[in-house]
Protein backbone atom coordinates (compact mmCIF):
# COMPACT_ATOMS: atom_id res chain seq x y z
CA UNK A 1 0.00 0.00 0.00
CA UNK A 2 1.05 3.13 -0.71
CA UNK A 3 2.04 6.30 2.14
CA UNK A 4 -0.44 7.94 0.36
CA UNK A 5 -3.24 6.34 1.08
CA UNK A 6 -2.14 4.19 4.00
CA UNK A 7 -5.10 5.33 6.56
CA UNK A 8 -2.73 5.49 9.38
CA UNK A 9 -0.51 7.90 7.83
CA UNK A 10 -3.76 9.66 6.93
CA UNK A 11 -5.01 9.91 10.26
CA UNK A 12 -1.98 11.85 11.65
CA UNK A 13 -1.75 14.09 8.34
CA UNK A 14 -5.84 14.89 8.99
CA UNK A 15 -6.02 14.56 12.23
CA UNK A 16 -6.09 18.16 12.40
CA UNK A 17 -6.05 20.72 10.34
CA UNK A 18 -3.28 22.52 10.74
CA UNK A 19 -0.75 21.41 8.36
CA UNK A 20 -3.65 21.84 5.62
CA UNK A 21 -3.98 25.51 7.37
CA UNK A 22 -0.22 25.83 6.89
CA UNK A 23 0.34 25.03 3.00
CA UNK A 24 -3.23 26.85 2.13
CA UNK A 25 -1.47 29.80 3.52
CA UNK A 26 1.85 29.37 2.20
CA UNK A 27 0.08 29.26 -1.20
CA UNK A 28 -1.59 32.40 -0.58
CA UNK A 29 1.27 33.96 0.62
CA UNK A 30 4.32 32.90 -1.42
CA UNK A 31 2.71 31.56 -4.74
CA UNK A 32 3.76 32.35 -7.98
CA UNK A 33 0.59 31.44 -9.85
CA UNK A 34 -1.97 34.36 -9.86
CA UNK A 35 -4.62 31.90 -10.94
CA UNK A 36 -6.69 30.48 -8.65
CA UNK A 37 -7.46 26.72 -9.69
CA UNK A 38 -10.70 26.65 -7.47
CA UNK A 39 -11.93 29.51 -9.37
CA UNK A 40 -10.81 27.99 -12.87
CA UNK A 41 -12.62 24.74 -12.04
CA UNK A 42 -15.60 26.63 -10.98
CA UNK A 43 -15.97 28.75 -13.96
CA UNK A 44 -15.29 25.67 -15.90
CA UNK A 45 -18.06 23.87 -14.17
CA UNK A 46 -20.92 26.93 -14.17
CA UNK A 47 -20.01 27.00 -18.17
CA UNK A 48 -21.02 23.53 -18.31
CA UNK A 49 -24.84 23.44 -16.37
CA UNK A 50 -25.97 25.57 -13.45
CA UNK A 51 -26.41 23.31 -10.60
CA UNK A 52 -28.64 22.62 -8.07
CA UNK A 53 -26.72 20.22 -6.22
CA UNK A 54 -22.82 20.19 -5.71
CA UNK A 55 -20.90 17.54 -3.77
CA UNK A 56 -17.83 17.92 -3.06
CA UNK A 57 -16.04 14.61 -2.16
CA UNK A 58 -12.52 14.78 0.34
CA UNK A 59 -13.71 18.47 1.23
CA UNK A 60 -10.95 19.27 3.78
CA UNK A 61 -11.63 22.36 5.40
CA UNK A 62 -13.66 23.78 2.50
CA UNK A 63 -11.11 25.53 -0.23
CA UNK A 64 -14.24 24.69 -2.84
CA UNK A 65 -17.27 26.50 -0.66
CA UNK A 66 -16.79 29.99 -1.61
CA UNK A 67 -16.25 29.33 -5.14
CA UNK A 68 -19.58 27.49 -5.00
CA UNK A 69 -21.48 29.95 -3.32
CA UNK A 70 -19.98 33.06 -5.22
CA UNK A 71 -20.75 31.12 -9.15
CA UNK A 72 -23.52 28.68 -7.96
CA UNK A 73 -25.29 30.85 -5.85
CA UNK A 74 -26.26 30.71 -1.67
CA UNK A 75 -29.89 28.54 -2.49
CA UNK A 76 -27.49 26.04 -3.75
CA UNK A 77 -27.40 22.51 -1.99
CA UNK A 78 -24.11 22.06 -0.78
CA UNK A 79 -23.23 18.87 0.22
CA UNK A 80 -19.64 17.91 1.16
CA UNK A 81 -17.97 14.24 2.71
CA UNK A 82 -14.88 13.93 4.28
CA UNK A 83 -12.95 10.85 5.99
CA UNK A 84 -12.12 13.09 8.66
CA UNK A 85 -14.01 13.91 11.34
CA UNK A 86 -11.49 17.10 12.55
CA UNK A 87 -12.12 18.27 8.98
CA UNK A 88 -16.15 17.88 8.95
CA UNK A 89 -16.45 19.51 12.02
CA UNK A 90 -14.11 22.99 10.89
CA UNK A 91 -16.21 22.97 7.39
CA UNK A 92 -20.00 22.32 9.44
CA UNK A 93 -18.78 24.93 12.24
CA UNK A 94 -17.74 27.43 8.82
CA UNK A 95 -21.27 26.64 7.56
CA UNK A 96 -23.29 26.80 10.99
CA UNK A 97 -24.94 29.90 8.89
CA UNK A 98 -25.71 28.39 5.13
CA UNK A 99 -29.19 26.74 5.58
CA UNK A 100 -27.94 24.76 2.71
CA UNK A 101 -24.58 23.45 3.68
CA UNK A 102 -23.83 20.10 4.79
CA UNK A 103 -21.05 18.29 5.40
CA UNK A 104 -20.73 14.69 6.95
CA UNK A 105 -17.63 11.73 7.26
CA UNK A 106 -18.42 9.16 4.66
CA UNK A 107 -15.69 7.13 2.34
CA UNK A 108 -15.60 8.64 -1.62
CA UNK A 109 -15.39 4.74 -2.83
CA UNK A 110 -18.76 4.51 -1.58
CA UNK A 111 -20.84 7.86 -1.21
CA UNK A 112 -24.13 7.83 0.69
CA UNK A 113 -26.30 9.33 -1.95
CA UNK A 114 -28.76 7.95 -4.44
CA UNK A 115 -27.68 8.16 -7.93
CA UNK A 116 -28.08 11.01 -10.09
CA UNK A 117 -27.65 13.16 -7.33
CA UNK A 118 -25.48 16.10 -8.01
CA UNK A 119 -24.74 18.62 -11.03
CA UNK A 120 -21.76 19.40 -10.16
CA UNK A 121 -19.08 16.61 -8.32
CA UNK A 122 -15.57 17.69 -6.87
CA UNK A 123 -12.82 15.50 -5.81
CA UNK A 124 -10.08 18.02 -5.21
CA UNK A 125 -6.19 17.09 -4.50
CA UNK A 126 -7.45 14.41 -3.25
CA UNK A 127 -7.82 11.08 -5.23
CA UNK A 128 -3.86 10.36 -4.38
CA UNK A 129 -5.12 9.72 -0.85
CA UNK A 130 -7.81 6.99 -1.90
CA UNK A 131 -6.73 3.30 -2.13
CA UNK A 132 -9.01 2.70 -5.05
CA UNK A 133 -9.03 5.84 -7.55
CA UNK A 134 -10.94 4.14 -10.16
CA UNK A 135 -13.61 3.27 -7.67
CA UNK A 136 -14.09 6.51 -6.13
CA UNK A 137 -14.58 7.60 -9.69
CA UNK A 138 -16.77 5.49 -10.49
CA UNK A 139 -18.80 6.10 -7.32
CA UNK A 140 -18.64 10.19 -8.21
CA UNK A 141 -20.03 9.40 -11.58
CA UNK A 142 -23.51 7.60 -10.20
CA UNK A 143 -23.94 10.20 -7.99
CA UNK A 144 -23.87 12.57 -10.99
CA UNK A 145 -27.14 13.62 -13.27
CA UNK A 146 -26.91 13.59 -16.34
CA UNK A 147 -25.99 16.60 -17.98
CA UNK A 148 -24.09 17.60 -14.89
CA UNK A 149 -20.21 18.13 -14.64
CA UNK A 150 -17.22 15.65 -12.82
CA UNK A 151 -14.21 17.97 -12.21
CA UNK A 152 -10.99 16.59 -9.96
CA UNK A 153 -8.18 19.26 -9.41
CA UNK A 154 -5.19 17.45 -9.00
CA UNK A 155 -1.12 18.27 -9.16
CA UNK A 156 1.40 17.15 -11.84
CA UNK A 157 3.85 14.36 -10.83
CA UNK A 158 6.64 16.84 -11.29
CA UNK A 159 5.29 19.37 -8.30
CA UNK A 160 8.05 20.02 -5.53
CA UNK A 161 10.64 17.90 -7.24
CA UNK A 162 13.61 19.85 -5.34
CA UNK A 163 12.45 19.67 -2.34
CA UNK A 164 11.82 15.85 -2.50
CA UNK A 165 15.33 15.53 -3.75
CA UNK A 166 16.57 17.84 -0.87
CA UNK A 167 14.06 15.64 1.52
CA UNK A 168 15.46 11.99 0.56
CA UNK A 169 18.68 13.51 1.03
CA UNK A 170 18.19 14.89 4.43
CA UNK A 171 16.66 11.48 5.09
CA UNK A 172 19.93 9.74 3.92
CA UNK A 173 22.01 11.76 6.14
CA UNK A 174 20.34 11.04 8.97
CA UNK A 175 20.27 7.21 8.34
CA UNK A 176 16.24 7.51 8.42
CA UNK A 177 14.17 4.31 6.43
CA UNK A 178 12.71 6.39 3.14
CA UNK A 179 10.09 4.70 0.38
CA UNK A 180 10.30 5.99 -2.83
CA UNK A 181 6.73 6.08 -2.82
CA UNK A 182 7.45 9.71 -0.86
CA UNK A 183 5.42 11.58 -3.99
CA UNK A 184 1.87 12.02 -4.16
CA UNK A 185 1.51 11.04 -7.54
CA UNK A 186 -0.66 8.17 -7.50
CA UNK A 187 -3.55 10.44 -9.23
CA UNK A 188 -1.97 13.59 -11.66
CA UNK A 189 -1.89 15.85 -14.28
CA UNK A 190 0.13 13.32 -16.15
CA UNK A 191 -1.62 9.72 -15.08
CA UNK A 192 -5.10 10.86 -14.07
CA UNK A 193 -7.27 10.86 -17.31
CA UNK A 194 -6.53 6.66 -17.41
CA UNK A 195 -8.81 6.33 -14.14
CA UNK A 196 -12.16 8.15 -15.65
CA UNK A 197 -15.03 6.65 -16.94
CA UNK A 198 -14.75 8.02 -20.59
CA UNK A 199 -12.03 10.29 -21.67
CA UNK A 200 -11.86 13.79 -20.01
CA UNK A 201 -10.79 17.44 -20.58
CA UNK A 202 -7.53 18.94 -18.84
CA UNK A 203 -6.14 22.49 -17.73
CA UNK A 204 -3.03 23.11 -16.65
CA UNK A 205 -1.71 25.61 -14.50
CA UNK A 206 2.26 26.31 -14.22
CA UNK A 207 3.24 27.73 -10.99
CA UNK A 208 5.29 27.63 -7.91
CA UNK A 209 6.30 28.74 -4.38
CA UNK A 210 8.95 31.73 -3.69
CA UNK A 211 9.85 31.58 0.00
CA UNK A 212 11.28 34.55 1.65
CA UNK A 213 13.35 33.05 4.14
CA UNK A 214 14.76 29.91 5.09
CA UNK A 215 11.89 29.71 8.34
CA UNK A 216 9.00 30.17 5.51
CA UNK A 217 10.36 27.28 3.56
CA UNK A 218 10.75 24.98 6.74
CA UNK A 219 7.36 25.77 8.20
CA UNK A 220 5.57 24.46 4.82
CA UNK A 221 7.83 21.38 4.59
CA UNK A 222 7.48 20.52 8.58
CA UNK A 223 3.22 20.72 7.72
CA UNK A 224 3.52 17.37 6.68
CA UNK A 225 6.35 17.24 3.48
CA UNK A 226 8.84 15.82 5.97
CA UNK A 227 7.14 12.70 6.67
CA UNK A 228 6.77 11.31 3.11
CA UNK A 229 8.42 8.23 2.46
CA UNK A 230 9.38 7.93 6.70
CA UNK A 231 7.58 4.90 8.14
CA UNK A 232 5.36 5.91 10.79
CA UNK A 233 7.28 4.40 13.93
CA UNK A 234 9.47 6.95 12.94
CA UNK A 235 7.25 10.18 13.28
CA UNK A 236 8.69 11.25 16.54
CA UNK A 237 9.41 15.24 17.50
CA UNK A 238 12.97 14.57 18.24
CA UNK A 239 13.28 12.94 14.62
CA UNK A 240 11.23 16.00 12.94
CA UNK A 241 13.88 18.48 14.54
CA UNK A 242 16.37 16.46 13.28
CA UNK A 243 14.98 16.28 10.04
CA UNK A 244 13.93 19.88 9.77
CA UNK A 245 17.69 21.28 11.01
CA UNK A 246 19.11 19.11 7.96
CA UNK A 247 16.56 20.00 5.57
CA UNK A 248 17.56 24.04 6.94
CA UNK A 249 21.45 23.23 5.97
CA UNK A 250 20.78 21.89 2.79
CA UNK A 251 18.48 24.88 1.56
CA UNK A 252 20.97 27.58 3.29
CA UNK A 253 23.80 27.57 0.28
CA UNK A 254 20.45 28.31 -2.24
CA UNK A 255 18.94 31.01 -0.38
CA UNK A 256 22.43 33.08 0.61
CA UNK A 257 22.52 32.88 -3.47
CA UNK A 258 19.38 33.78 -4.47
CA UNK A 259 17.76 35.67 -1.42
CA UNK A 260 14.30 33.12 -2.43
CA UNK A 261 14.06 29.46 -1.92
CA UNK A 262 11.42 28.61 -5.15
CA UNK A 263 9.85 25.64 -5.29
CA UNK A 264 7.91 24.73 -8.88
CA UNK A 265 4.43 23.18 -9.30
CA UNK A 266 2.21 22.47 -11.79
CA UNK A 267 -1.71 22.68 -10.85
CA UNK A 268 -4.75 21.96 -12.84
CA UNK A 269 -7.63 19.83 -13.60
CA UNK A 270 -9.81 17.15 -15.80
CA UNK A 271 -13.49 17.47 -16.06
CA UNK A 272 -15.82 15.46 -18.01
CA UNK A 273 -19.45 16.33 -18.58
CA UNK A 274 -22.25 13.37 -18.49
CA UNK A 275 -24.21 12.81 -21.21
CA UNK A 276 -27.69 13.25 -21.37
CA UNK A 277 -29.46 9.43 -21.71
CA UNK A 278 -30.69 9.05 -25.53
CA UNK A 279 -34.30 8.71 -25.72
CA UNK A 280 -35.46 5.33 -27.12
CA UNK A 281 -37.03 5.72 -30.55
C-alpha cells in the first residue's frame, strides 16, 4: 500500500487541520501562480450546467465553498464528505450559517447518496489519498445527473521535485528508512485521465512557491512534506527536529545565493461532462 493512502498515515496528516492551514497559507502567501485553480474549475463547471446540487467529495476544510457559493449561488445545496471527522467539524462549524450546507464523514469509494444526485461533483487534491481511484470515480459518476459536470483538481507528478530531492537527502544523512513512494503522484496531471469513466478534458496551471526566508520554507515542509516516504514508527518530535535542522542546511547555500528558496508546481484539472441518456425511438 502506498504512504499515500495508508489510513494510518492519513489519520496523523488529517487529524487536524493545521498542516492543511499551513500550505493553504503558504500558497496564498508565497505563490507564484496568480490563478486560482478553485476559481478555474468553478468557472469551468458553471459554463457547463448551473447546478442545483454540488458535492464535493474529500472536502478538507472547505477551499471549494466559496467558489460554490460566489458562481452557484447561496440557495445552492451544498453537500460535502470527508474521511475526517477534525475536517467535517471545521467545514459544518464554517457553515453553521448556510441553511444549505452540509457536510458529513463518509468514504468517496462509496458515497451515501442515491444516484443522479449532483450537477456538479468535486474530488479536489485528493484522489492520491484513496486506495481505489478508479472506484471513487466510479462512485462520483452515479452520484452525478446527467448533464451535470465531474471535475478533480489534482497536481502534476513533477510538483516540488527539489524539495523531495533535498528531503530523501536529508533522510539519507540522517540514516532515516525512506520509500520511494514519498510523492503524491498516484492520481496527476500526467496519469489521471486513465482512471475516468470516458475520456476527459484537462487544464493546466504552471506555478510555484517563492519563499522569503529559510523559516518560511521549513514551516511548509514541517506541515507534513517531511514525513513522506518515513515509516510511521518513525514520526517522533525529536526525529522531525532532526529532520527539519538538515533539511535548513541543505536549503541555506540556495537562499544566501538567491535571497528566495522557489519551489515549482504544476496545478490543474480534468473534467468530463455526463451525457444526457438518448431517448429510445
Amino acid at each position: 500500500m502506498s504512504q499515500f493512502s495508508d489510513p494510518d498515515f492519513l489519520r496523523e496528516a488529517y487529524g487536524t487541520d493545521e498542516g492543511l492551514s499551513i500550505r493553504i497559507q503558504a500558497q496564498e502567501r508565497y505563490g507564484l501562480n496568480q490563478q486560482n485553480i478553485f476559481q478555474a474549475l468553478t468557472r469551468a463547471a458553471q459554463a457547463a450546467t448551473s447546478p442545483k446540487a454540488v458535492l464535493d467529495v474529500g472536502a478538507g476544510t472547505g477551499a471549494w465553498y466559496p467558489w460554490v457559493r460566489q458562481y452557484a449561488g447561496n440557495a445552492v445545496r451544498y453537500e460535502a464528505i470527508d474521511m475526517s471527522a477534525a475536517m467535517v467539524e471545521r467545514l459544518n462549524q464554517r457553515m453553521s450559517g448556510d441553511p444549505h450546507g452540509h457536510a458529513e464523514v463518509a468514504d468517496a469509494e462509496a458515497l451515501p447518496y442515491p444516484p443522479e444526485s449532483f450537477d456538479w461533483v468535486g474530488l479536489h487534491y485528493m484522489l492520491y489519498h484513496v486506495p481505489n481511484i478508479e472506484r471513487a470515480l466510479q462512485s462520483a459518476w452515479s452520484v452525478l445527473r446527467p448533464g451535470g459536470i465531474l471535475v478533480a483538481a489534482t497536481n502534476g507528478s513533477r510538483s516540488y521535485h527539489e524539495m523531495l530531492e533535498w528531503h530523501a537527502e536529508a533522510a539519507s544523512r540522517l540514516g532515516l528508512p525512506y520509500a520511494e513512494d514519498a510523492r503524491g503522484d498516484r492520481f496527476s496531471l500526467e496519469n489521471g485521465a486513465r482512471f475516468f469513466p470516458h475520456p476527459p478534458e484537462m487544464a493546466q496551471f504552471p506555478g510555484g512557491l517563492s519563499f522569503p526566508s529559510i523559516a518560511a520554507y521549513l514551516a511548509y515542509y514541517g506541515s507534513g512534506f517531511c514525513w513522506a516516504g518515513i515509516p510511521l514508527e518513525y514520526h517522533q518530535e525529536s526525529v522531525k527536529r532532526d529532520i527539519l535542522e538538515t533539511m535548513g542546511s541543505l536549503v541555506k547555500p540556495l537562499f544566501e545565493k538567491e535571497g528566495v528558496i522557489p519551489l515549482s508546481h504544476t496545478s490543474g484539472f480534468f473534467w468530463l461532462i455526463k451525457e444526457m441518456a438518448t431517448p429510445e425511438p
